[in-house]
Protein backbone atom coordinates (compact mmCIF):
# COMPACT_ATOMS: atom_id res chain seq x y z
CA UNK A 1 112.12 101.22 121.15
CA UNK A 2 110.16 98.36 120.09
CA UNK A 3 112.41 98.19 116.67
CA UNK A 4 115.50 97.90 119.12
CA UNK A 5 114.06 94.97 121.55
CA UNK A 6 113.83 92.96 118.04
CA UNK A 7 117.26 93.43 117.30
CA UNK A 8 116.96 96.23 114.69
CA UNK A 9 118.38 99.26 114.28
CA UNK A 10 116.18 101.82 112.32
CA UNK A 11 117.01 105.21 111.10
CA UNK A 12 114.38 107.46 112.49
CA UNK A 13 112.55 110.35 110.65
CA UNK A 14 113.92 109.68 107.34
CA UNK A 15 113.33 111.50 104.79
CA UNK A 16 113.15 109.88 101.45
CA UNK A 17 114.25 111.63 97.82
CA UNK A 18 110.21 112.45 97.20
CA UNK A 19 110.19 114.74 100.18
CA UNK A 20 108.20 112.18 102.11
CA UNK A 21 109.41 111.59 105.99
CA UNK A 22 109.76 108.26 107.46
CA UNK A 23 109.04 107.62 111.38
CA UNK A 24 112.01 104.80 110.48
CA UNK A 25 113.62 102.48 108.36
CA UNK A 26 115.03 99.43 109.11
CA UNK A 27 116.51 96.33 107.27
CA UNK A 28 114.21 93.05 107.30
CA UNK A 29 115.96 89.76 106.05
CA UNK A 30 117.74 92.04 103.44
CA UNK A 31 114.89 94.46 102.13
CA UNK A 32 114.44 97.73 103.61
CA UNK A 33 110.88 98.86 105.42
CA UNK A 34 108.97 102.00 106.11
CA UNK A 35 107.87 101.60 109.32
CA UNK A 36 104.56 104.65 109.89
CA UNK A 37 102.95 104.95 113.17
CA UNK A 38 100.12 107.02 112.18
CA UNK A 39 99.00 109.34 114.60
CA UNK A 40 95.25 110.60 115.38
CA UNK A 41 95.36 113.64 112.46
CA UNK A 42 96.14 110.72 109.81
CA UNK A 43 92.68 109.81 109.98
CA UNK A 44 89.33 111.50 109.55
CA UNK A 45 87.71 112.71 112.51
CA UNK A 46 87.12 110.11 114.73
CA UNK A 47 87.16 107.43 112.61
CA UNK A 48 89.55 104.34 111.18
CA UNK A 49 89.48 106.30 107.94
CA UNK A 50 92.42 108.02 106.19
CA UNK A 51 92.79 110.91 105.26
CA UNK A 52 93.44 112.19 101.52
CA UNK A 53 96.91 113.35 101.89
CA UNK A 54 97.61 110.09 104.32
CA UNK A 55 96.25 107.63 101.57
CA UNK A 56 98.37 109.07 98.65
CA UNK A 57 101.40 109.04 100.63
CA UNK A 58 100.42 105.16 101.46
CA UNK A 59 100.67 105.06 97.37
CA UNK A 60 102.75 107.07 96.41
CA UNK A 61 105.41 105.41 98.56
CA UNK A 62 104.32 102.14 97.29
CA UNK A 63 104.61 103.25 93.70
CA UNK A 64 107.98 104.35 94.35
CA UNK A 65 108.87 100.86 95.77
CA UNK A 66 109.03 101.00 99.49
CA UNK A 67 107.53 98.09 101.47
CA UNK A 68 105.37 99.90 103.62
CA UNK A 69 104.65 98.99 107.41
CA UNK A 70 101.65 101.25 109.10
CA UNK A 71 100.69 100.59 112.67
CA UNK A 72 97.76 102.70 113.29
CA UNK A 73 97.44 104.88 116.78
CA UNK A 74 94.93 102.73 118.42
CA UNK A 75 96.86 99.97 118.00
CA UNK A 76 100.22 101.22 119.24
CA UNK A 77 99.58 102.55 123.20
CA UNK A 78 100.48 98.96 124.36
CA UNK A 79 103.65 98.13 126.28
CA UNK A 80 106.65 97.48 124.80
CA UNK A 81 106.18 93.63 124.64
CA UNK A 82 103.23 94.13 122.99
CA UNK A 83 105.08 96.28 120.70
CA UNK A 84 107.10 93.72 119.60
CA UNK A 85 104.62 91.47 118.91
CA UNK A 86 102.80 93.26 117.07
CA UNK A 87 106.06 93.94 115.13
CA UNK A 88 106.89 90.56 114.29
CA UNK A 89 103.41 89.78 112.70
């Protein structure tokens, strides 16, 4: 995985003591990040827009103090490389 090329090792589908799951976590220069690739039914039809129960998970996770990292769909059927630049923004 992209997480992996940069030297990380996340903990995949985590699930977090709210009941949320996590596509991974991984350690960042000592804080720990949600990383969310949000697939096609996180958004509204066939738009950019979230859905309800997307959005308050988005908050709710912030509320509870998770730094949150959300790479939409559209944005994540690149190669690899790509992956990890996208990554490193």
């Amino acid at each position: 995985s992209a997480l992996r090329a940069l030297g990380h090792a996340p903990r995949e589908e985590v699930c977090t003591a709210q009941g949320y799951s996590l596509d991974a976590v991984v350690c960042v220069e000592g804080r720990t990040v949600a990383v969310e690739v949000d697939g096609p039914s996180h958004f509204v039809g066939r738009t950019q827009k979230l859905t309800g129960a997307s959005a308050l998970k988005r908050r709710q996770l912030g509320a509870f103090g998770w730094t949150l990292l959300v790479v939409p769909y559209w944005e994540w059927d690149i190669q690899q490389e790509e992956q990890c630049k996208y990554l490193q923004r």
